[in-house]
Protein backbone atom coordinates (compact mmCIF):
# COMPACT_ATOMS: atom_id res chain seq x y z
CA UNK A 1 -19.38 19.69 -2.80
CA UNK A 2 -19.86 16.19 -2.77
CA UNK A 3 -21.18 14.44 0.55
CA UNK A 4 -18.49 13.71 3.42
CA UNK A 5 -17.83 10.27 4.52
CA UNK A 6 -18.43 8.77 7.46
CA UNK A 7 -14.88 10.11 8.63
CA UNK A 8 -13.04 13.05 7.59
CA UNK A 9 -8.88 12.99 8.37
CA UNK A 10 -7.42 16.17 7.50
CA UNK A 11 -3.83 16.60 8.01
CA UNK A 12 -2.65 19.70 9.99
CA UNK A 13 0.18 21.54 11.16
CA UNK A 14 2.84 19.76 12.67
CA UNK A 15 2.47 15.88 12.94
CA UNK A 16 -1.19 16.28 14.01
CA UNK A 17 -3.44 14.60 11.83
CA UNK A 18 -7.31 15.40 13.29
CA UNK A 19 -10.69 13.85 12.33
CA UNK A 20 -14.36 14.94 11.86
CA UNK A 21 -15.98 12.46 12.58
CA UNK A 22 -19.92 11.92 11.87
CA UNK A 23 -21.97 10.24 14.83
CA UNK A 24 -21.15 6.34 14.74
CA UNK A 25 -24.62 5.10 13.06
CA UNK A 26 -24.99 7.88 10.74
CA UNK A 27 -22.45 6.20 8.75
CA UNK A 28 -22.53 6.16 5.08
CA UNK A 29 -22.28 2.71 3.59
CA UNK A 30 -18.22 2.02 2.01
CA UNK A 31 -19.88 2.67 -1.40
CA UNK A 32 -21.10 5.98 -0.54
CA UNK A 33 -17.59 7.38 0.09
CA UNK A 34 -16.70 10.53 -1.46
CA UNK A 35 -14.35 13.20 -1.81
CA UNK A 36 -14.94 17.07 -2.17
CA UNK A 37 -14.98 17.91 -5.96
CA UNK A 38 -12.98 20.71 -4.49
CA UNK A 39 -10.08 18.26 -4.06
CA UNK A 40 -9.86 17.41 -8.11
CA UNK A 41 -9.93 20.66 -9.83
CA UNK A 42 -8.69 19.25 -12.79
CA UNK A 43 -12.03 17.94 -13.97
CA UNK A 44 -12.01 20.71 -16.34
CA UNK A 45 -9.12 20.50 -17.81
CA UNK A 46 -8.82 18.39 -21.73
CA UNK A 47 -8.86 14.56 -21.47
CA UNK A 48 -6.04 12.78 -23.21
CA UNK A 49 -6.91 9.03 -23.99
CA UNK A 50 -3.57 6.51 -24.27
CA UNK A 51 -3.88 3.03 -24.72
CA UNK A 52 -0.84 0.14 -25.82
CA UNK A 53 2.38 0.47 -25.70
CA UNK A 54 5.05 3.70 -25.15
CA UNK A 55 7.84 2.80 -27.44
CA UNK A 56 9.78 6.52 -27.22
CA UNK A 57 10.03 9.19 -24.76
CA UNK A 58 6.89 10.02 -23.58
CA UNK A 59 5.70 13.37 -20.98
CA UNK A 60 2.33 13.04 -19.80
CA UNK A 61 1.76 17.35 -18.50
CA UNK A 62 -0.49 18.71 -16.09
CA UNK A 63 -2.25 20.67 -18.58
CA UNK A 64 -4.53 17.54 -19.14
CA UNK A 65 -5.97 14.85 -17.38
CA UNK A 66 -4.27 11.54 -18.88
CA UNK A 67 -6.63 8.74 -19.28
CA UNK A 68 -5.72 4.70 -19.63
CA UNK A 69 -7.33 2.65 -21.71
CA UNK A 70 -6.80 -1.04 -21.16
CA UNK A 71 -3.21 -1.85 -20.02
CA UNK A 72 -0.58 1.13 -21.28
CA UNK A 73 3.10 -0.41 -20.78
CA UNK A 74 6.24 1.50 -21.60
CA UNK A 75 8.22 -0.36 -23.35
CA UNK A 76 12.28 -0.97 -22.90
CA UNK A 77 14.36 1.57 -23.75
CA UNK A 78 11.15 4.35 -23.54
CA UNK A 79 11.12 6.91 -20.78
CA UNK A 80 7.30 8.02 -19.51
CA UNK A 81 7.78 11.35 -17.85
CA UNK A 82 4.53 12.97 -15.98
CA UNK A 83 4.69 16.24 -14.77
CA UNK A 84 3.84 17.48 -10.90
CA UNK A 85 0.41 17.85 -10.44
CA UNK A 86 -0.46 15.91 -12.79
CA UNK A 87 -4.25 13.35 -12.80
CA UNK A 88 -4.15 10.34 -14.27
CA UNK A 89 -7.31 8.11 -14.60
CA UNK A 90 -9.18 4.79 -16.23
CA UNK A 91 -11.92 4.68 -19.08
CA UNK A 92 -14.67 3.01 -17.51
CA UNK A 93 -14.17 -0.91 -16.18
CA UNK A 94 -15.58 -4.00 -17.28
CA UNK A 95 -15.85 -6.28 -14.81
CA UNK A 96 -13.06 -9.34 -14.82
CA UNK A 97 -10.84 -7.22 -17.93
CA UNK A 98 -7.95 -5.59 -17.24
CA UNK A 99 -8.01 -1.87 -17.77
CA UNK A 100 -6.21 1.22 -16.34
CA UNK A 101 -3.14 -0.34 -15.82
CA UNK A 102 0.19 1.50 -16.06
CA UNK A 103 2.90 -1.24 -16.51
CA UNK A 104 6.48 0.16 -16.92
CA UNK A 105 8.64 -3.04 -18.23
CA UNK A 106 11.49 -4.45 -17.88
CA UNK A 107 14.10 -1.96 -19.07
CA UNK A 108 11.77 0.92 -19.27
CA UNK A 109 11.96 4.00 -17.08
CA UNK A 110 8.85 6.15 -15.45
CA UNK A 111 10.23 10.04 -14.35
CA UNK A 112 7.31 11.08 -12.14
CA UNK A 113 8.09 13.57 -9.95
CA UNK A 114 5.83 15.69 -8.22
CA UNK A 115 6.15 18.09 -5.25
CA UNK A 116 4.52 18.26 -1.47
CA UNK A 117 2.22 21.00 -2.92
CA UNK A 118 1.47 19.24 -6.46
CA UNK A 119 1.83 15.70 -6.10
CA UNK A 120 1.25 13.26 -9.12
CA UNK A 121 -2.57 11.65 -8.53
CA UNK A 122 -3.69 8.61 -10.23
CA UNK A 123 -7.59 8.42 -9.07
CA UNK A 124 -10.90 7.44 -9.83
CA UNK A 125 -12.56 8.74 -12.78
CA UNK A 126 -15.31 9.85 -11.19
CA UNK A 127 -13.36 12.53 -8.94
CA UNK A 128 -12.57 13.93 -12.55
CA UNK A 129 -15.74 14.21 -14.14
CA UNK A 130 -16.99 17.66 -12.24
CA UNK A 131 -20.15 15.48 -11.26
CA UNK A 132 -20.92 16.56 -7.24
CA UNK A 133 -23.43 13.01 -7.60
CA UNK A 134 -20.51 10.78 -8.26
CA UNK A 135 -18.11 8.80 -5.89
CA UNK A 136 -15.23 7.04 -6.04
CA UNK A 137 -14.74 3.38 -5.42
CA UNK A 138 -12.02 0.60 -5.36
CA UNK A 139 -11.32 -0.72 -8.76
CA UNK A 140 -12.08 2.36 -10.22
CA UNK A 141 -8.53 2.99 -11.52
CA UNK A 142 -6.04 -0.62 -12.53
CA UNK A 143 -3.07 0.29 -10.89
CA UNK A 144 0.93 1.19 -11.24
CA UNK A 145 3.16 -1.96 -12.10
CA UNK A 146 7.36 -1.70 -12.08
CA UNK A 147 8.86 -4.46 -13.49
CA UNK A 148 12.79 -4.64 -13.35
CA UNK A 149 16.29 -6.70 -13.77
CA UNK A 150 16.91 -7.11 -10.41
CA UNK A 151 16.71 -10.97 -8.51
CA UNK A 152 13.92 -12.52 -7.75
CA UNK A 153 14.11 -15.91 -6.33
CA UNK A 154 12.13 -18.01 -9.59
CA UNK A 155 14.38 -16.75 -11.73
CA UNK A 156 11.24 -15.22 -14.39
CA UNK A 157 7.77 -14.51 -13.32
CA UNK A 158 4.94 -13.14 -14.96
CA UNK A 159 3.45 -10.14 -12.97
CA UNK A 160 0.04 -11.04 -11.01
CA UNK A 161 -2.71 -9.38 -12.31
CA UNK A 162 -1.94 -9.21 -16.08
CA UNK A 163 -2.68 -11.99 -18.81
CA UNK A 164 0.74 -13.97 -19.82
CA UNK A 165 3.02 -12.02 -22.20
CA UNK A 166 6.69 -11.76 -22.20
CA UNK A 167 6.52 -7.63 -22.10
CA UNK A 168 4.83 -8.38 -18.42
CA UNK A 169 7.53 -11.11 -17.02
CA UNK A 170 10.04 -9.66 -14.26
CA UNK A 171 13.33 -10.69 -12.80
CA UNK A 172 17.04 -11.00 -13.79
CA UNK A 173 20.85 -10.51 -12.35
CA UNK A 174 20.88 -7.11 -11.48
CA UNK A 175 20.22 -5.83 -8.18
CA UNK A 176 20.73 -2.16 -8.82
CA UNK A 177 18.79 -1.82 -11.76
CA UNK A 178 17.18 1.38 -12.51
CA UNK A 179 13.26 1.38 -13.32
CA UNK A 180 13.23 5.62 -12.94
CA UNK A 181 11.59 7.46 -9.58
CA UNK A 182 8.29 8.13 -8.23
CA UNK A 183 7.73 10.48 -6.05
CA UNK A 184 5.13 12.91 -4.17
CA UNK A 185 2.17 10.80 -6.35
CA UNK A 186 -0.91 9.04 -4.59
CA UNK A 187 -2.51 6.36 -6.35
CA UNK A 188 -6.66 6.18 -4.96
CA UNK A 189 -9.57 3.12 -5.72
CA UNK A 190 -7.07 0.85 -7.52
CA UNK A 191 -6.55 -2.80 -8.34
CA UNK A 192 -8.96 -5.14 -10.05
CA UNK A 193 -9.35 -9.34 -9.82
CA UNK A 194 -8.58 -10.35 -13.47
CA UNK A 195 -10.01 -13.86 -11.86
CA UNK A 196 -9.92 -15.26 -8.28
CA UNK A 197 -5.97 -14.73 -6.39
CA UNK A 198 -5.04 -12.75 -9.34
CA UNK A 199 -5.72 -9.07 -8.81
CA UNK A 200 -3.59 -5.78 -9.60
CA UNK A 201 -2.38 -3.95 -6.33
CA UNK A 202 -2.20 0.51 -5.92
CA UNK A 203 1.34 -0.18 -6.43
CA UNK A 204 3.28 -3.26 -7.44
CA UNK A 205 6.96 -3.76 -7.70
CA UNK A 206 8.47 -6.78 -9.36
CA UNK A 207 12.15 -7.23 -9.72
CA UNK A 208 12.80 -4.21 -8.85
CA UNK A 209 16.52 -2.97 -8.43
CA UNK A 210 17.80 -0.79 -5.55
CA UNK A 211 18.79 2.37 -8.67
CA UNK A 212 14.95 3.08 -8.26
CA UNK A 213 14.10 5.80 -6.54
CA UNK A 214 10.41 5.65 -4.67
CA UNK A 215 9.35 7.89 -1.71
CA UNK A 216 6.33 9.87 -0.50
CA UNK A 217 3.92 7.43 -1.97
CA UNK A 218 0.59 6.77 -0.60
CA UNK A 219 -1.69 3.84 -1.82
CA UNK A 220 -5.32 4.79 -0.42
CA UNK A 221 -8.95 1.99 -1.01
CA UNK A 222 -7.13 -0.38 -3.15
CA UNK A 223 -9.05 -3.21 -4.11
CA UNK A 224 -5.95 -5.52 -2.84
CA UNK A 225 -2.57 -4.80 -1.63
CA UNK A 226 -1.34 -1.21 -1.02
CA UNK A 227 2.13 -1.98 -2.05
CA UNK A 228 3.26 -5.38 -3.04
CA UNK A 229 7.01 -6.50 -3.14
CA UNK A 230 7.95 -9.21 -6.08
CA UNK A 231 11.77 -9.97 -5.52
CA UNK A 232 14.31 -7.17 -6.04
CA UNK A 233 16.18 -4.94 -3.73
CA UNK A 234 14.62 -1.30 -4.10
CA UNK A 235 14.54 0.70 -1.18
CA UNK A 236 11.69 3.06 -0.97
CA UNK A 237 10.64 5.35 1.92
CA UNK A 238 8.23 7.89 3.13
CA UNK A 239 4.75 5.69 2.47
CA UNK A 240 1.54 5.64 3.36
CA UNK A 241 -0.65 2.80 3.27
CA UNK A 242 -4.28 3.55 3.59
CA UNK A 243 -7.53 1.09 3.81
CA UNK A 244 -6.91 -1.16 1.21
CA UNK A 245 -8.94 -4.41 1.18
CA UNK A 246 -5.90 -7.03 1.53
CA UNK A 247 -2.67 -6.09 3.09
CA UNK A 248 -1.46 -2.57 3.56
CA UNK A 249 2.16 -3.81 2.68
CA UNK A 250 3.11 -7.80 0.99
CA UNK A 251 6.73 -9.15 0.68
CA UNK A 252 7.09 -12.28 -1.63
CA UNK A 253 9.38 -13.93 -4.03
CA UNK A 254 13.06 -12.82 -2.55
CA UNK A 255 12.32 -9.18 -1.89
CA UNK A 256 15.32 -7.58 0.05
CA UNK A 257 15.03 -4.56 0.75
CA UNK A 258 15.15 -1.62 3.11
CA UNK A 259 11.74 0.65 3.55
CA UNK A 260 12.13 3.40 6.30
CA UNK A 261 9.24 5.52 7.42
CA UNK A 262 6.08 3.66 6.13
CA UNK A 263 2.76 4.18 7.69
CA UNK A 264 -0.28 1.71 7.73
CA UNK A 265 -3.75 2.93 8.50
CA UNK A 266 -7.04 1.16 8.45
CA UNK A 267 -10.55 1.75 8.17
CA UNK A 268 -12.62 -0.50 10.04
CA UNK A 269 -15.42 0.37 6.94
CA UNK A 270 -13.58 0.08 3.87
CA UNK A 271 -14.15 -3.42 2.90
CA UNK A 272 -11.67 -6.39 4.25
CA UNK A 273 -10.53 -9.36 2.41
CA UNK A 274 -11.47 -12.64 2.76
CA UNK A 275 -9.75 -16.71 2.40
CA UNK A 276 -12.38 -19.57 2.51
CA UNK A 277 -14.80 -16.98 4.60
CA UNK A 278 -12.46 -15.71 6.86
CA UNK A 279 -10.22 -12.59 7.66
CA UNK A 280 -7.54 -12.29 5.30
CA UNK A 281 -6.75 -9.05 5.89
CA UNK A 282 -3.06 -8.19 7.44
CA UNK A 283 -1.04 -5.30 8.24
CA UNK A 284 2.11 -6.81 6.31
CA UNK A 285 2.12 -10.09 4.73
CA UNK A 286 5.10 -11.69 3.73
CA UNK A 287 6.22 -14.44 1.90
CA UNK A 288 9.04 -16.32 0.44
CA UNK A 289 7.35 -17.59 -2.14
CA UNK A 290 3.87 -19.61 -3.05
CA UNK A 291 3.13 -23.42 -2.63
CA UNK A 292 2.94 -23.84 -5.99
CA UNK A 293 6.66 -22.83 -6.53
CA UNK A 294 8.29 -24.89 -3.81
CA UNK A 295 6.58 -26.57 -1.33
CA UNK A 296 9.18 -26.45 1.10
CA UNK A 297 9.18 -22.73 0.82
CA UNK A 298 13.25 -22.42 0.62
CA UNK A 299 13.62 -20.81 -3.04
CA UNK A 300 17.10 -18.59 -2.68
CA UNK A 301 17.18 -15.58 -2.05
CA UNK A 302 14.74 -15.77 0.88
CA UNK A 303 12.32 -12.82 1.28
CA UNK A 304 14.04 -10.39 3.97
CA UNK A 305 13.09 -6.92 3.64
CA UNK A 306 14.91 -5.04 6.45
CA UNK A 307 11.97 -2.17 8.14
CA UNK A 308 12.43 0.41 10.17
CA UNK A 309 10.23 3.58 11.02
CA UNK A 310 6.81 1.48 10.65
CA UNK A 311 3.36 2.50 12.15
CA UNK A 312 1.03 0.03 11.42
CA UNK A 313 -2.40 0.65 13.10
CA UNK A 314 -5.58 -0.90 13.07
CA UNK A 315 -8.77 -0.63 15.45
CA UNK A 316 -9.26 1.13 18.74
CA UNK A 317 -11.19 -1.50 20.32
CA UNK A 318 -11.99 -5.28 19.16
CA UNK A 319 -15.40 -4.61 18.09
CA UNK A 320 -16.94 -1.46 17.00
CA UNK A 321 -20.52 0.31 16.91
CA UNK A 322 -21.79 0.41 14.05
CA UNK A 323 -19.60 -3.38 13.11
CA UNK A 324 -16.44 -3.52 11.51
CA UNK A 325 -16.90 -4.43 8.10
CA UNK A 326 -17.07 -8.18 7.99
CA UNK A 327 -14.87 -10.27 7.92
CA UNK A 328 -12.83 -7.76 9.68
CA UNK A 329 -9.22 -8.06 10.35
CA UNK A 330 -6.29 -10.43 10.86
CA UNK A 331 -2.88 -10.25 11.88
CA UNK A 332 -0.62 -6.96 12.22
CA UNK A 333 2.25 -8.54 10.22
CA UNK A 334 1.36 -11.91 9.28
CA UNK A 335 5.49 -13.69 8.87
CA UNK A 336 4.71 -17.27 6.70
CA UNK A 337 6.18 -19.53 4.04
CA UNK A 338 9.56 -18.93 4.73
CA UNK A 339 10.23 -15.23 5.07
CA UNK A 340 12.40 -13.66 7.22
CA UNK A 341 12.43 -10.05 8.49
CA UNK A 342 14.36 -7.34 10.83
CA UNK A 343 12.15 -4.72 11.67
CA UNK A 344 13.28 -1.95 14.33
CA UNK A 345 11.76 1.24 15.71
CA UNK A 346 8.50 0.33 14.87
CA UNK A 347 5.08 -0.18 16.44
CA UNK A 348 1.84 -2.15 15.47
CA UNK A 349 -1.59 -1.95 16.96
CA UNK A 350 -5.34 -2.65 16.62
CA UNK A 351 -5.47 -5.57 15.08
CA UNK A 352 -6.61 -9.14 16.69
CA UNK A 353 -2.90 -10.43 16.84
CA UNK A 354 -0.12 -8.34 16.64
CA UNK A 355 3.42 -10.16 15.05
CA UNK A 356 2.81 -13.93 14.10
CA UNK A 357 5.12 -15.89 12.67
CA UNK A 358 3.53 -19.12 10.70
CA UNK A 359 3.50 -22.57 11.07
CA UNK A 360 5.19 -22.35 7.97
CA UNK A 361 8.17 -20.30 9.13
CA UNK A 362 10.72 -19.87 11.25
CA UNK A 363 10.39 -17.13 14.04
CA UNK A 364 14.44 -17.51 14.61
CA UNK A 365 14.36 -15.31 12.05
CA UNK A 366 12.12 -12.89 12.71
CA UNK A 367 14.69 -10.13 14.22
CA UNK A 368 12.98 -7.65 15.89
CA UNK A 369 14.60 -4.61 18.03
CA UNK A 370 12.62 -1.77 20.18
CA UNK A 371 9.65 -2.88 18.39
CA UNK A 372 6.06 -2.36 20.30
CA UNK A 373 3.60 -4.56 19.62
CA UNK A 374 -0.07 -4.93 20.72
CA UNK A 375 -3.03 -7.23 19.86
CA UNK A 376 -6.72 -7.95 21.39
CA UNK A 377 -5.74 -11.61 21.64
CA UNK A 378 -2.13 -12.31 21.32
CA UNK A 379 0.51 -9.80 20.89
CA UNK A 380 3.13 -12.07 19.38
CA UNK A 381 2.42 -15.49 18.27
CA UNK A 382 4.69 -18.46 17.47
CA UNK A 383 3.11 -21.26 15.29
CA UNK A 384 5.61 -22.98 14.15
CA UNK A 385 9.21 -23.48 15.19
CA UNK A 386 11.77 -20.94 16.38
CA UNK A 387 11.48 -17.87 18.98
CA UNK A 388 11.65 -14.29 17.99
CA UNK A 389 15.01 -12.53 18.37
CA UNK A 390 14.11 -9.71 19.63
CA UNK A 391 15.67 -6.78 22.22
CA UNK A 392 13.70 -3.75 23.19
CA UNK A 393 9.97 -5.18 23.06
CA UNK A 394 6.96 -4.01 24.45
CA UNK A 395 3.82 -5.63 24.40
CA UNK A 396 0.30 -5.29 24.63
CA UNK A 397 -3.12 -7.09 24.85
CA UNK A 398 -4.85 -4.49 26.58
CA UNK A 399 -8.86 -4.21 26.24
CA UNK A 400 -8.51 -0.94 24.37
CA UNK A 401 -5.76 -0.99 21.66
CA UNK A 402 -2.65 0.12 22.99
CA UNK A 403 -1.18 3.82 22.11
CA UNK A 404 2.24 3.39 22.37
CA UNK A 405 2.47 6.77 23.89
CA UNK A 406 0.83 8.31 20.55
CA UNK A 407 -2.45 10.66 21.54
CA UNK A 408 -4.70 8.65 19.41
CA UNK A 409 -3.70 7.46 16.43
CA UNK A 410 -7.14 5.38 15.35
CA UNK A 411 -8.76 6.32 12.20
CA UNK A 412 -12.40 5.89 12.81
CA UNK A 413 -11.86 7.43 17.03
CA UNK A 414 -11.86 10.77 16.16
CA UNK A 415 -8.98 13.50 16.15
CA UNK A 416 -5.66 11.41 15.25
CA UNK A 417 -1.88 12.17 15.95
CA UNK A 418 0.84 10.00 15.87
CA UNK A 419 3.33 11.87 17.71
CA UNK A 420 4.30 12.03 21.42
CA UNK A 421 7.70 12.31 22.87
CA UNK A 422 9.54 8.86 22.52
CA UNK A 423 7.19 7.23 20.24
CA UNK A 424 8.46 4.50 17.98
CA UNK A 425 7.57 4.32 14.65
CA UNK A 426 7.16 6.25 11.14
CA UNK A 427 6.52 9.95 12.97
CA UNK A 428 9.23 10.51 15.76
CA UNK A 429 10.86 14.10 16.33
CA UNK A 430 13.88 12.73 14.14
CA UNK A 431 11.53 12.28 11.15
CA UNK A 432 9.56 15.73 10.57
CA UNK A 433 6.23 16.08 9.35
CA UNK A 434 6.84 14.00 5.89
CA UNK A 435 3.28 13.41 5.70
CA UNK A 436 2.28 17.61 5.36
CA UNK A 437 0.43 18.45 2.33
CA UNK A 438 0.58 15.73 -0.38
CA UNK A 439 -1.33 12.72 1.92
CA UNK A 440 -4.62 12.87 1.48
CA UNK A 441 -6.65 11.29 4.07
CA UNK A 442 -9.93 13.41 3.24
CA UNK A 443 -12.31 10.94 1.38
């Protein structure tokens, strides 16, 4: 068995999700992080190597482990399928190249469907090698890329994270294009920084058209975003967001569309992200689109994904013993450059200010409806113009991170569950336990 982490989350019956949690300074350093060997039985089975492009119908089985060298992008009119239960890793990194990248382009179609018992896992190669010594760590694994037909408000983009080619450019005039369905798959120590602002997220969608179908997807120690939103309208549910190092969920370039039941955890010891020395790390960021494309931020469509169901949690208390990693946290959901948003039956907590809306955008149209939100310092904040529409919300700068009637739903505070009668959010009685089985929260 390889060494437990500092905290163990192991998901039980019902909504409970409990913790073992080591004494707070006997905590192992990020790096040290590990997961049972246990967990990743398919060490032993054959390694299949794949690198360049998928031109034809492809099925990746889970009778091997399927590894990616460089950048593997199925190519239009090709059809990757990979089986339930299947693992899916990189060949070893070099730093600043980009390598273990699944890209699925524009007109191209991934089938990955796994089950609540055999989910599809793309993870660090060192859970696969049957090694008890080695760990896992972000950047381990590249990441999964969508690119798609549907709108995105530049009209053509090249996807972040990838060197310029016209196989890795997104965007078009058709909202309910089809890029294929994930689901039940986890995708653990992704991302990479091909040079500085330009990293690969767990999971990033660009153009993406509402015919996609994604749900019961967790993104877990990312080395950027969890899930990042380019433009398009596809409407995914049932995530999980887990301790990645920028934002748990991004919005940019037009995205519209709807995500219901999507949870956001942190760990105040993964590692955080930083802008000119300073917490960069949010919740949900989201943008209409960057300086650099319009400096007045008003590119058509305007980002306005529509959320409901969202649990987005961050610390128990401002400062922790031993420290939060440095530099720590930053806003809940961090509203700038021109976005708008309706979010409903949601809650946020934990971080040091809950909903903010930018100096660079309006909070008139930040709708927001039975929506809790708490923060150490400021539970909604209003930099700019506007006021929030808003009916039904609660809020909270309490000492101790507000519960929103959950029994404790902190990572690193021991035994977690984020239930209770009339609790907003991602886990109500309506929902049932969506999380059972495939999460994995044991690392």
């Amino acid at each position: 068995m390889k060494k437990l982490s500092l905290v163990t989350l192991c998901l039980a019956a019902g909504i409970l999700v409990t913790s073992c949690k080591k004494g707070a300074n006997e905590g192992a350093s990020f790096d040290n992080r590990s997961t049972a060997a246990a967990d990743y039985s398919a060490s032993s089975l054959p390694v299949t190597t794949v690198s360049g492009d998928i031109t034809t119908n492809t099925t990746w089985d889970a009778n091997h482990v399927w590894e990616i060298s460089g950048v593997v992008t199925v190519r239009s009119g090709a059809t990757l399928t990979i089986n339930a239960g299947t693992f899916i890793k990189s060949t070893v990194n070099t730093p600043n190249v980009q390598n273990g990248v699944l890209v699925i382009a524009k007109g191209a179609k991934i089938n990955a469907v796994g089950t609540a018992t055999s989910p599809i896992v793309f993870t660090s190669r060192y859970l696969l090698d049957g090694n008890a010594s080695t760990v896992g760590k972000p950047g381990d694994f590249g990441g999964v890329i969508l690119l798609g037909n549907a709108v995105i408000n530049v009209g053509d983009k090249l996807i972040e994270g990838l060197a310029d080619d016209p196989k890795f450019h997104y965007g078009g005039t058709n909202d309910a294009d089809n890029s294929g369905t994930i689901q039940y798959a986890r995708i653990e120590y992704a991302g990479y920084v091909l040079a500085p602002n330009v990293e690969v997220n767990s999971l990033t969608l660009g153009g993406v058209g509402s015919g996609t179908t994604i749900d019961h997807v967790q993104a877990s120690y990312g080395l950027d975003d969890g899930f990042e939103f380019f433009g398009g309208k596809v409407s995914p549910k049932y995530l999980v967001s887990f301790a990645n190092d920028d934002d748990q969920f991004d919005f940019d370039n037009g995205f519209t569309g709807n995500i219901q039941y999507a949870i956001a955890v942190v760990d105040a010891y993964s590692t955080h992200s930083a802008s000119s020395g300073a917490s960069d790390s949010n919740g949900i960021e989201s943008d209409n689109n960057a300086p650099a494309e319009d400096a007045t931020f008003s590119l058509l469509p305007k980002t306005h994904p529509t959320l409901a169901n969202f649990t987005v949690v961050g610390t128990s208390a401002a400062t922790l013993t031993p420290a939060i990693t440095s530099p720590g946290l930053k806003w809940a959901f961090r509203n700038r450059r021109g976005a708008e948003v309706a979010v409903s039956n949601s809650l946020f907590t934990g971080y040091p200010s809950g909903i903010v809306a930018d100096v660079d955008a309006n909070a008139s149209l930040v709708t927001l409806t039975n929506v809790s939100v708490h923060g150490f310092t400021a539970a909604t904040s209003v930099l700019g113009s506007g006021a929030f529409s808003s009916t039904g919300l609660l809020t909270s700068t309490a000492a101790a991170a507000d519960k929103w009637n959950m029994s404790q739903p902190f990572y690193n505070s021991g035994a977690v569950n984020f239930l209770a009668s009339g609790t907003r959010g991602a886990l109500t009685s309506g929902s049932g336990n969506w999380v059972a089985n495939w999460t994995k929260f044991t690392f």
